[in-house]
Protein backbone atom coordinates (compact mmCIF):
# COMPACT_ATOMS: atom_id res chain seq x y z
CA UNK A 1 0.13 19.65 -18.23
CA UNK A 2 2.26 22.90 -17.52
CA UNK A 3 5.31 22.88 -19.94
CA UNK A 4 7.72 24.72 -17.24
CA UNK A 5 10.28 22.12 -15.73
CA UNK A 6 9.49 20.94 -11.52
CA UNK A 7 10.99 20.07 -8.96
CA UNK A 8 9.02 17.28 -7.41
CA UNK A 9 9.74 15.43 -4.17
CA UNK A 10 8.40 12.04 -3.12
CA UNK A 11 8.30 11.51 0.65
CA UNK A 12 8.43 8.09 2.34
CA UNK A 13 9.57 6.29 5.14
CA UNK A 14 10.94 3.77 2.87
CA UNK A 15 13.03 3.67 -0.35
CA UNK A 16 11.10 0.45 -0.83
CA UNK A 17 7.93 2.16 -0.94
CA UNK A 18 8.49 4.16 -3.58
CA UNK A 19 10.33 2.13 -5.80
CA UNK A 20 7.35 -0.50 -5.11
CA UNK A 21 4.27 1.70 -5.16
CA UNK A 22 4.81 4.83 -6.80
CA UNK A 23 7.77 4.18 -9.65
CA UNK A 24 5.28 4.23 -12.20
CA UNK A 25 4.44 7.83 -11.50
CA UNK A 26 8.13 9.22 -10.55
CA UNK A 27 9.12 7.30 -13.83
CA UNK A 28 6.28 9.37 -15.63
CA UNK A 29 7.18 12.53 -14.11
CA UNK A 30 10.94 12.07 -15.38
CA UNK A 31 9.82 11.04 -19.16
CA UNK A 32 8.24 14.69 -19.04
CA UNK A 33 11.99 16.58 -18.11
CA UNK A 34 10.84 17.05 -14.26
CA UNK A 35 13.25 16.68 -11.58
CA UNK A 36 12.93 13.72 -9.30
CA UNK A 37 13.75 13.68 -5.51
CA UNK A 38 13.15 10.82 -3.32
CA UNK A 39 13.83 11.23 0.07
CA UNK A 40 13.76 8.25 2.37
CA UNK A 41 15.68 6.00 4.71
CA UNK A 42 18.51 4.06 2.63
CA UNK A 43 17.62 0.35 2.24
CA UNK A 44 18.51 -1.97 -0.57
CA UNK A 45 16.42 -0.11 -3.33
CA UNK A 46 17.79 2.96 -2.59
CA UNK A 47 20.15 2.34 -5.63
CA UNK A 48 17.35 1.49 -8.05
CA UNK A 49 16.01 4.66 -7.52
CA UNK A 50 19.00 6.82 -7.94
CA UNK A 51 19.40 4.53 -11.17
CA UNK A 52 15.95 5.53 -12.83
CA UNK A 53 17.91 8.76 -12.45
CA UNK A 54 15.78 10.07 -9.40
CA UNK A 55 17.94 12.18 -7.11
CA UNK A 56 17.74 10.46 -3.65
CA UNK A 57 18.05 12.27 -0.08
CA UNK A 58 18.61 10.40 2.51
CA UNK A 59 16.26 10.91 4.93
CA UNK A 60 16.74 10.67 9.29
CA UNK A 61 12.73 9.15 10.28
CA UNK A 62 12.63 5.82 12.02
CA UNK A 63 9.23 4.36 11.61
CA UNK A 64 9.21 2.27 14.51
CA UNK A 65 10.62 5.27 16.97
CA UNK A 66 8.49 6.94 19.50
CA UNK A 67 11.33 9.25 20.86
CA UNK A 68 10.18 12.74 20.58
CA UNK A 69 14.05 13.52 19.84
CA UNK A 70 13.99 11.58 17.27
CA UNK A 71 10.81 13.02 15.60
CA UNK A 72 12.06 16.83 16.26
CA UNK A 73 15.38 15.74 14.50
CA UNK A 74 13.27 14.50 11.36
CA UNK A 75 11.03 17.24 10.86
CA UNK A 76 13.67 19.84 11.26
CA UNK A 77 15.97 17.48 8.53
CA UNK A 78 12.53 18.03 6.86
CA UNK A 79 12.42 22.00 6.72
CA UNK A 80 16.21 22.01 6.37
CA UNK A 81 15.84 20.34 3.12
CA UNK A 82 13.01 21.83 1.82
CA UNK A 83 14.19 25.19 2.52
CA UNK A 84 17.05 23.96 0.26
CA UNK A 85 15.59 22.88 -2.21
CA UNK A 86 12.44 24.68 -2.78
CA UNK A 87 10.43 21.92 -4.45
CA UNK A 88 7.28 22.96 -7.11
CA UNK A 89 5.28 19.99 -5.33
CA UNK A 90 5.95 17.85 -2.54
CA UNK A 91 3.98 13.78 -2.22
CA UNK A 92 3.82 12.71 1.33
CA UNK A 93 3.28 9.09 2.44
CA UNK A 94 2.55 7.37 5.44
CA UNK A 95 1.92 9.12 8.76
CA UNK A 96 4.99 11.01 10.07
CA UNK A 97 5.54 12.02 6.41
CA UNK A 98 2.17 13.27 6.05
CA UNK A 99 2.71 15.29 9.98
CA UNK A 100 5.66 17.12 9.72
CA UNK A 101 6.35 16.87 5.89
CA UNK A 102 2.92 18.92 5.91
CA UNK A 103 4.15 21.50 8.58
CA UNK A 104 7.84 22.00 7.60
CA UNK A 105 6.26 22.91 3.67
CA UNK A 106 3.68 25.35 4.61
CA UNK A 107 6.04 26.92 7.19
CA UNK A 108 7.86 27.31 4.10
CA UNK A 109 5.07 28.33 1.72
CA UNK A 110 5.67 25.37 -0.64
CA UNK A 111 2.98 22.88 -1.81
CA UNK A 112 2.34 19.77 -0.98
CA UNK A 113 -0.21 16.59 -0.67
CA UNK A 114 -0.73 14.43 1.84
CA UNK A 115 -1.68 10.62 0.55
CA UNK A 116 -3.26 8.43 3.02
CA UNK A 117 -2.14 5.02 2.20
CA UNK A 118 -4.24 3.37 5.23
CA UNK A 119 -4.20 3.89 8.75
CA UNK A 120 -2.26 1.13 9.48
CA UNK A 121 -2.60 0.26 13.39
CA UNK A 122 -4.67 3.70 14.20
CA UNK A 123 -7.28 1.71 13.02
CA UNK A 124 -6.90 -0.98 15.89
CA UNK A 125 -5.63 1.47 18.57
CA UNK A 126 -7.21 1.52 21.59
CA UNK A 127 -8.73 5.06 22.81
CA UNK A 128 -5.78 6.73 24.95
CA UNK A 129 -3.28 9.26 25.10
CA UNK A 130 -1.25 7.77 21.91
CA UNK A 131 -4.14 7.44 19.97
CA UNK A 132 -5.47 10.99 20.83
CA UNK A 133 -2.22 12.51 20.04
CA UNK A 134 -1.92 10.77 16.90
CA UNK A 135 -5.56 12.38 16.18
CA UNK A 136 -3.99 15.65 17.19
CA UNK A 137 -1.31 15.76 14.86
CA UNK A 138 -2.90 15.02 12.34
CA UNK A 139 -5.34 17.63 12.64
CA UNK A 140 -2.69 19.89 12.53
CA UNK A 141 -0.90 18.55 9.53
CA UNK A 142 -4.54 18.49 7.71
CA UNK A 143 -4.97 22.09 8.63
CA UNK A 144 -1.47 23.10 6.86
CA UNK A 145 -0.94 20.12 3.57
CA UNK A 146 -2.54 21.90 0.20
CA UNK A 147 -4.02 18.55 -0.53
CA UNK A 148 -5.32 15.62 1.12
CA UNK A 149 -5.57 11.93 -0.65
CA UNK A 150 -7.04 8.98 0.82
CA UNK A 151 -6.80 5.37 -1.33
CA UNK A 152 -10.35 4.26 0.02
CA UNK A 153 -13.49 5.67 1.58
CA UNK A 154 -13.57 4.18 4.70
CA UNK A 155 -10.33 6.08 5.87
CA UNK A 156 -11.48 9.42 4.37
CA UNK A 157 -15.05 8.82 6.47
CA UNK A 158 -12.60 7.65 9.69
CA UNK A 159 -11.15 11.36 9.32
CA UNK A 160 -14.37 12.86 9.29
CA UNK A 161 -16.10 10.97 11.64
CA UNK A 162 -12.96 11.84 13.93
CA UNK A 163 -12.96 15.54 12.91
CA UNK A 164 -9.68 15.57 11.59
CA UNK A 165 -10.85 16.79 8.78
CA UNK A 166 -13.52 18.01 6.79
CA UNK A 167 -14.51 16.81 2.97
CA UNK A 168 -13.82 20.43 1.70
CA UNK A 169 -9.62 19.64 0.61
CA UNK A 170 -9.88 15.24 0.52
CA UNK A 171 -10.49 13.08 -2.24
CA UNK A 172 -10.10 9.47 -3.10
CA UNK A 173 -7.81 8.38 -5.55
CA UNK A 174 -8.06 4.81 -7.37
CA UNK A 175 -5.35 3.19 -5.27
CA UNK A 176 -1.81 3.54 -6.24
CA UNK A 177 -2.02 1.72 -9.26
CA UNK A 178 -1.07 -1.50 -11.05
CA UNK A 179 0.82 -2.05 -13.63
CA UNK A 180 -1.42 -3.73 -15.84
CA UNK A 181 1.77 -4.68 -18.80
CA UNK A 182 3.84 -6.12 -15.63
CA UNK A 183 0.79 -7.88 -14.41
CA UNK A 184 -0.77 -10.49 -16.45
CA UNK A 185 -1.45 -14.14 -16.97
CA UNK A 186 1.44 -15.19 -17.83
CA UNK A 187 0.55 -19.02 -18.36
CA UNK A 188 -2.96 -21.46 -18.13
CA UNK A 189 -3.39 -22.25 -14.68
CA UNK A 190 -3.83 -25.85 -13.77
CA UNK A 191 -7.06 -25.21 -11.31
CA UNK A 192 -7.82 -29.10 -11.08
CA UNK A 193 -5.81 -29.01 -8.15
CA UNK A 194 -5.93 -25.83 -5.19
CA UNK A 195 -3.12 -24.13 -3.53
CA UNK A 196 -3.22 -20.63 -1.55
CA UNK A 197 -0.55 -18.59 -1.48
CA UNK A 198 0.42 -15.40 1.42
CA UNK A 199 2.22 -12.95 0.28
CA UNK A 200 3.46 -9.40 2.59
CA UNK A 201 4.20 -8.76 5.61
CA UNK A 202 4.44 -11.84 8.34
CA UNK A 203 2.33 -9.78 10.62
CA UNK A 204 -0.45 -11.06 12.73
CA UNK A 205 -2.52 -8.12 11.85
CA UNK A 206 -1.85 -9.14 8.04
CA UNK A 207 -3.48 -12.39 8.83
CA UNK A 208 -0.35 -14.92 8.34
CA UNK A 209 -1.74 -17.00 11.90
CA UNK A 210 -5.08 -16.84 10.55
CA UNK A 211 -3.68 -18.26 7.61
CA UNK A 212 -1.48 -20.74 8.87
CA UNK A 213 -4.01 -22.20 11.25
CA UNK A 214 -6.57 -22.25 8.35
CA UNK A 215 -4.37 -24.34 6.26
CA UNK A 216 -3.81 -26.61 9.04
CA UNK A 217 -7.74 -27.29 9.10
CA UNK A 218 -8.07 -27.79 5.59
CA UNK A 219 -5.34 -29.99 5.28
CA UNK A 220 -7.26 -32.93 7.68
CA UNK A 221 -9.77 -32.94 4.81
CA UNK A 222 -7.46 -32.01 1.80
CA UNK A 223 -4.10 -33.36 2.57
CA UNK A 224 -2.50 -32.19 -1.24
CA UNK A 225 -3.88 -28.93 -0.82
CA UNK A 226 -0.52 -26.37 -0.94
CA UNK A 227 0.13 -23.49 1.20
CA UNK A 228 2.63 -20.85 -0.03
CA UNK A 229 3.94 -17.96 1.94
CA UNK A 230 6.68 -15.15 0.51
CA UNK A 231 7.47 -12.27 2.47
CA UNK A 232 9.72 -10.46 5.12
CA UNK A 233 10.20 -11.00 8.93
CA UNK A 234 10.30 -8.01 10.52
CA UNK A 235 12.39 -8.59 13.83
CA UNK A 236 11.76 -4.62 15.05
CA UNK A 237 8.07 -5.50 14.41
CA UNK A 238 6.44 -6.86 17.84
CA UNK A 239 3.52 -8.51 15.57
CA UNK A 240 5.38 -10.20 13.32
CA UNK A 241 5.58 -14.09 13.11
CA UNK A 242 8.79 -15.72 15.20
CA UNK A 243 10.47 -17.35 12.58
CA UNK A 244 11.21 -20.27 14.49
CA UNK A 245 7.33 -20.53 14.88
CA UNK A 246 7.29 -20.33 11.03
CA UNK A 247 9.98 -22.64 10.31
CA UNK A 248 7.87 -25.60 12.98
CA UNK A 249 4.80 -25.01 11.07
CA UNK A 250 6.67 -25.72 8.08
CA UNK A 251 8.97 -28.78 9.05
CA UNK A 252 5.13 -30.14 9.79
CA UNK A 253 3.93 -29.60 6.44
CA UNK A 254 1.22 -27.64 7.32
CA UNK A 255 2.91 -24.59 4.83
CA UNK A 256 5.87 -24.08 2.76
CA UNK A 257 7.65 -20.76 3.57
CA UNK A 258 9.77 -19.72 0.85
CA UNK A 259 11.44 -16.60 2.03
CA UNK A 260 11.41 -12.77 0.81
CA UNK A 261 11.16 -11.50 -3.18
CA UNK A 262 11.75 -9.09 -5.47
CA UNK A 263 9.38 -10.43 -7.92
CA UNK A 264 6.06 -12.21 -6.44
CA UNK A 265 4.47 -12.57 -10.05
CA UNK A 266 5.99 -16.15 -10.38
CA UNK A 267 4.22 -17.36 -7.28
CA UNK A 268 1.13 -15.87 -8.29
CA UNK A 269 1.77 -17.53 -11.29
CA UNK A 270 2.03 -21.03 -9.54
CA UNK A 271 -1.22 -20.47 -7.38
CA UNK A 272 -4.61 -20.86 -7.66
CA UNK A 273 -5.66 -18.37 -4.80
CA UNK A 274 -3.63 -15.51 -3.20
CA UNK A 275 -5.36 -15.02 0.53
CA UNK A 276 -5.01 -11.82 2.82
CA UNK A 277 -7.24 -11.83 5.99
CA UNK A 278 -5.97 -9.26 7.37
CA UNK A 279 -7.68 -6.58 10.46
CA UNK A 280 -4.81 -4.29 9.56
CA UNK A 281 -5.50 -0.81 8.27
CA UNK A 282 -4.76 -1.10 4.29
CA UNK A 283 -5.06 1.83 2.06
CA UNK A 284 -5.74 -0.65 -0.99
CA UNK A 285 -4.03 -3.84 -0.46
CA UNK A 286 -1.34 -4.06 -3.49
CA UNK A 287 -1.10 -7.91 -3.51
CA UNK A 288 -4.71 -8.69 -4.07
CA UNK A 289 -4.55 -5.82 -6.86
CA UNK A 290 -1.31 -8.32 -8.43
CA UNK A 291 -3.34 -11.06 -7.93
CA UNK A 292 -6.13 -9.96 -9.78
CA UNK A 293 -4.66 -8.69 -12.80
CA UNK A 294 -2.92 -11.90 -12.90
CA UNK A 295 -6.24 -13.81 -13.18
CA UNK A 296 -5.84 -15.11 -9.94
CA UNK A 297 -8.87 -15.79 -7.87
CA UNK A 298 -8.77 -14.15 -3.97
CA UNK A 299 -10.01 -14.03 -0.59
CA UNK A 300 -9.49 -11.67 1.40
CA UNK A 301 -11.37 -10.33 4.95
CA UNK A 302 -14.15 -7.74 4.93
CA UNK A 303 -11.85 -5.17 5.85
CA UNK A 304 -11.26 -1.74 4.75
CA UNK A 305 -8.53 -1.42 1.57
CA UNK A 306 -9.54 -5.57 1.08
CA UNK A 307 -13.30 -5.44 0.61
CA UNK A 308 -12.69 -3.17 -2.08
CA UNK A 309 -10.94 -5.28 -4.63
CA UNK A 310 -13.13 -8.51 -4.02
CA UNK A 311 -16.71 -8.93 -5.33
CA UNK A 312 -18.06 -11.41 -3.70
CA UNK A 313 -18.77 -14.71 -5.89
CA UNK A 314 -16.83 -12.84 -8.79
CA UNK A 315 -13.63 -12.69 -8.20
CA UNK A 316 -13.31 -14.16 -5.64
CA UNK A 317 -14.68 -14.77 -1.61
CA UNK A 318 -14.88 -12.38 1.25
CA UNK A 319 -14.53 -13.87 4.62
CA UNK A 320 -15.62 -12.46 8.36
CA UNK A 321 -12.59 -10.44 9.79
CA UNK A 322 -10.16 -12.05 11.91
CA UNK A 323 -12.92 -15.36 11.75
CA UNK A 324 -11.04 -18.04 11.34
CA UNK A 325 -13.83 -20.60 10.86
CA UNK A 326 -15.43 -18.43 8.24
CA UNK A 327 -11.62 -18.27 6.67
CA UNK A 328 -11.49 -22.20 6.15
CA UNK A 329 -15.48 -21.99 5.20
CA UNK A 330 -14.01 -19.74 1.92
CA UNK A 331 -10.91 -21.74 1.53
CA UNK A 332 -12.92 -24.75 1.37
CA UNK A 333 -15.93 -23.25 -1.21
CA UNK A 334 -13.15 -22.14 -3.81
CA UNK A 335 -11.41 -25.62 -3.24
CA UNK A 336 -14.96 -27.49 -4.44
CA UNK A 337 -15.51 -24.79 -7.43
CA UNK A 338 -14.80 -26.70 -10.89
CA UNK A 339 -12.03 -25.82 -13.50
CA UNK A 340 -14.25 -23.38 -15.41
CA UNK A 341 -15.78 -21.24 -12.45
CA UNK A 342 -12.08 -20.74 -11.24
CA UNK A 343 -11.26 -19.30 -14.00
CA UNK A 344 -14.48 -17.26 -14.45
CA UNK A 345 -13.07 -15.66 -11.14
CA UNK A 346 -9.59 -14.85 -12.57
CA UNK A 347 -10.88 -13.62 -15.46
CA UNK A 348 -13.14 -11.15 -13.87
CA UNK A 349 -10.23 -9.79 -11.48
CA UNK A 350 -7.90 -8.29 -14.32
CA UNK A 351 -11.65 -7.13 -15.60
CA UNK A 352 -11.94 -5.29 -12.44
CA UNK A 353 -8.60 -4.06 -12.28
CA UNK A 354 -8.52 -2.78 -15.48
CA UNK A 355 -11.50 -0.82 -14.98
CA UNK A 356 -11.05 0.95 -10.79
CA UNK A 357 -6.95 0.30 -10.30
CA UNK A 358 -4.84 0.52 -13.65
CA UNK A 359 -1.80 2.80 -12.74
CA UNK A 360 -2.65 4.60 -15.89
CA UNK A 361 -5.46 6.20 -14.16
CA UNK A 362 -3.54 7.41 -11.04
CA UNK A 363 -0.61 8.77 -13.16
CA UNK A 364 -3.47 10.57 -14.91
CA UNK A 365 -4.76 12.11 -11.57
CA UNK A 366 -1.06 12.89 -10.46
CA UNK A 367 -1.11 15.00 -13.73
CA UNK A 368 -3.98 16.48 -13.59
CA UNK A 369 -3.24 17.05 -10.10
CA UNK A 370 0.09 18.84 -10.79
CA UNK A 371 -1.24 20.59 -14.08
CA UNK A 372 -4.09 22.76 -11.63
CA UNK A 373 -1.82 23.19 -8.75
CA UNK A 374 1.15 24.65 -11.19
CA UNK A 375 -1.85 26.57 -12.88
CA UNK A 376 -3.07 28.59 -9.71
CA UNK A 377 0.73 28.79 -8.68
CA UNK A 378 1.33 31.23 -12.04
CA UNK A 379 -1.58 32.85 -11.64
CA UNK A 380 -0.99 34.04 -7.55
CA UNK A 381 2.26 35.31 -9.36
CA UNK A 382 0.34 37.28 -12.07
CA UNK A 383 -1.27 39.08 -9.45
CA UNK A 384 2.10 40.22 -7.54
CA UNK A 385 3.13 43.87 -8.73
């Protein structure tokens, strides 16, 4: 690693995103005397990053905005503060981050990467003008980012396959990490009973119906069977649950909904099986990664960013995407597997964790990473009369 002092930006269209997914490696950067800057919408954990001692910008992009106004405004906030700035490296996340973040540095001739963390509902667009403009862009962006990261192969092969870009700049990175001291059996689990717990986003495309209507099957045959769900309603998100439709399914005991966290670990703690069916596009889906190197068993859909952290029989059971049927079929296997085979499964997610997803391994790339690019910065320098 270079010895020279950086200025390094992460770029989000969350503060919650970085504080949740990528603190680890900001914190790392920091312990080394780099220069932090977050920039990202305020929300709630906004202040938890300006107290690791990160210095926050607050940034103008609405995710959920389509108004070409409103984009122009946030990629020329973009070059504004860049050309302010004059970052050593610049981290991109999520799409609009990744479009104009990309443009407005190499306008400016600074360096950046782009990190795919899944295509999110690209993958389930429908061909038309959106979709092709989306394509567009980021052909564009591709063209002018110094790097491109993608957290699985099936999104990296998506951009190929869609000639957005070639394999000459990408690579794959092992997820963003878990935090494999914060993550960890933290007491025996009692697996002579079952319970399944949903964690994330309420969003149909995250598989909370699927889920909810599953539990309501399984429940005519195993009544004490538990259902958990934690997470956020997103009211400016058209697919996410109506809470009043949670709150019915709950007042008939189908599931027990117990709000939004900061912490999930103590309901992973409680449960014997975290479940994600989801058909959304996930990078690498984070809470089957908690689950997992908390010994807990999953399930999770045969979808890109899930597939990845469930083998089959080992640690857990993969079930047909957006199949409902073949949902309760899963729910129901792992409900008849005895005490000792459950925790087989546990035991063999925080082996597989360990090995493909421990943060310590993508802080390592990130290093790397930013070792080489500072390297062939000095040395384009050298060459300058």
């Amino acid at each position: 690693m270079t010895k020279s002092k950086l200025k390094i930006s992460f770029v989000a269209n969350t503060s919650w995103s970085i504080y949740n997914f990528r603190l680890e490696v900001a914190q790392h950067f920091k312990s080394l005397g780099h220069t932090i800057y977050v920039i990202a919408p305020r929300d709630k954990h906004s202040e938890k990053l300006i107290a690791e001692g990160f210095i926050f910008i607050e940034s103008s992009v609405k995710p959920y905005s389509n108004n070409p106004l409103e984009e122009l405004r946030y990629f020329y906030f973009l070059l504004k503060t860049y050309r302010q700035n004059k970052f050593d490296h610049i981290f991109h996340y999520t799409i609009k981050s990744n479009i104009y973040g990309s443009i407005a540095a190499k306008l400016l001739g600074l360096r950046s990467t782009a990190i795919v963390t899944g295509l999110g509902r690209l993958l389930n667009m429908n061909k038309g003008r959106r979709k092709s403009l989306i394509h567009g862009m980021y052909k564009i962006a591709v063209k002018t980012t110094s790097y491109l990261w993608f957290l699985n192969k099936e999104d990296q092969k998506y951009f190929f396959q869609n000639k957005i870009s070639g394999n000459k700049m990408s690579k794959i990175i092992p997820s963003e990490g878990v935090n494999l001291n914060k993550y960890f059996k933290t007491k025996k689990k009692d697996f002579r009973s079952s319970s399944f717990l949903f964690a994330g986003r309420l969003l149909k495309e995250k598989g909370i119906l699927l889920f909810i209507k599953a539990a309501e099957i399984v429940k005519n045959y195993y009544p004490h069977v538990r259902f958990d769900i934690v997470g956020f309603i997103d009211t400016k998100d058209n697919d996410s649950i109506n809470q009043g439709e949670l709150l019915d399914y709950q007042a008939s005991e189908i599931v027990k909904y117990h709000g939004d966290t900061e912490d999930i670990r103590p309901y992973i703690a409680e449960t014997s099986c975290v479940v994600l069916s989801s058909t959304y596009g996930e990078g690498i889906s984070r809470i089957l990664l908690e689950a997992a190197a908390m010994e807990t068993p999953i399930i999770a859909s045969k979808n890109r960013g899930c597939e990845d952290v469930v083998i089959d029989g080992y640690n857990g059971f993969l079930c047909k995407k957006g199949d409902l049927y073949h949902l309760v079929d899963q729910m129901m296997a792992f409900i008849s597997l005895d005490v000792e085979a459950k925790e087989v499964m546990g035991r063999n997610g925080r082996k597989l964790v360990k090995k493909e997803y421990d943060v310590a391994q993508v802080i390592t790339v990130y290093e790397g990473h930013i070792g080489v690019n500072m390297l062939k910065k000095s040395k384009i320098k050298s060459l300058k009369p």
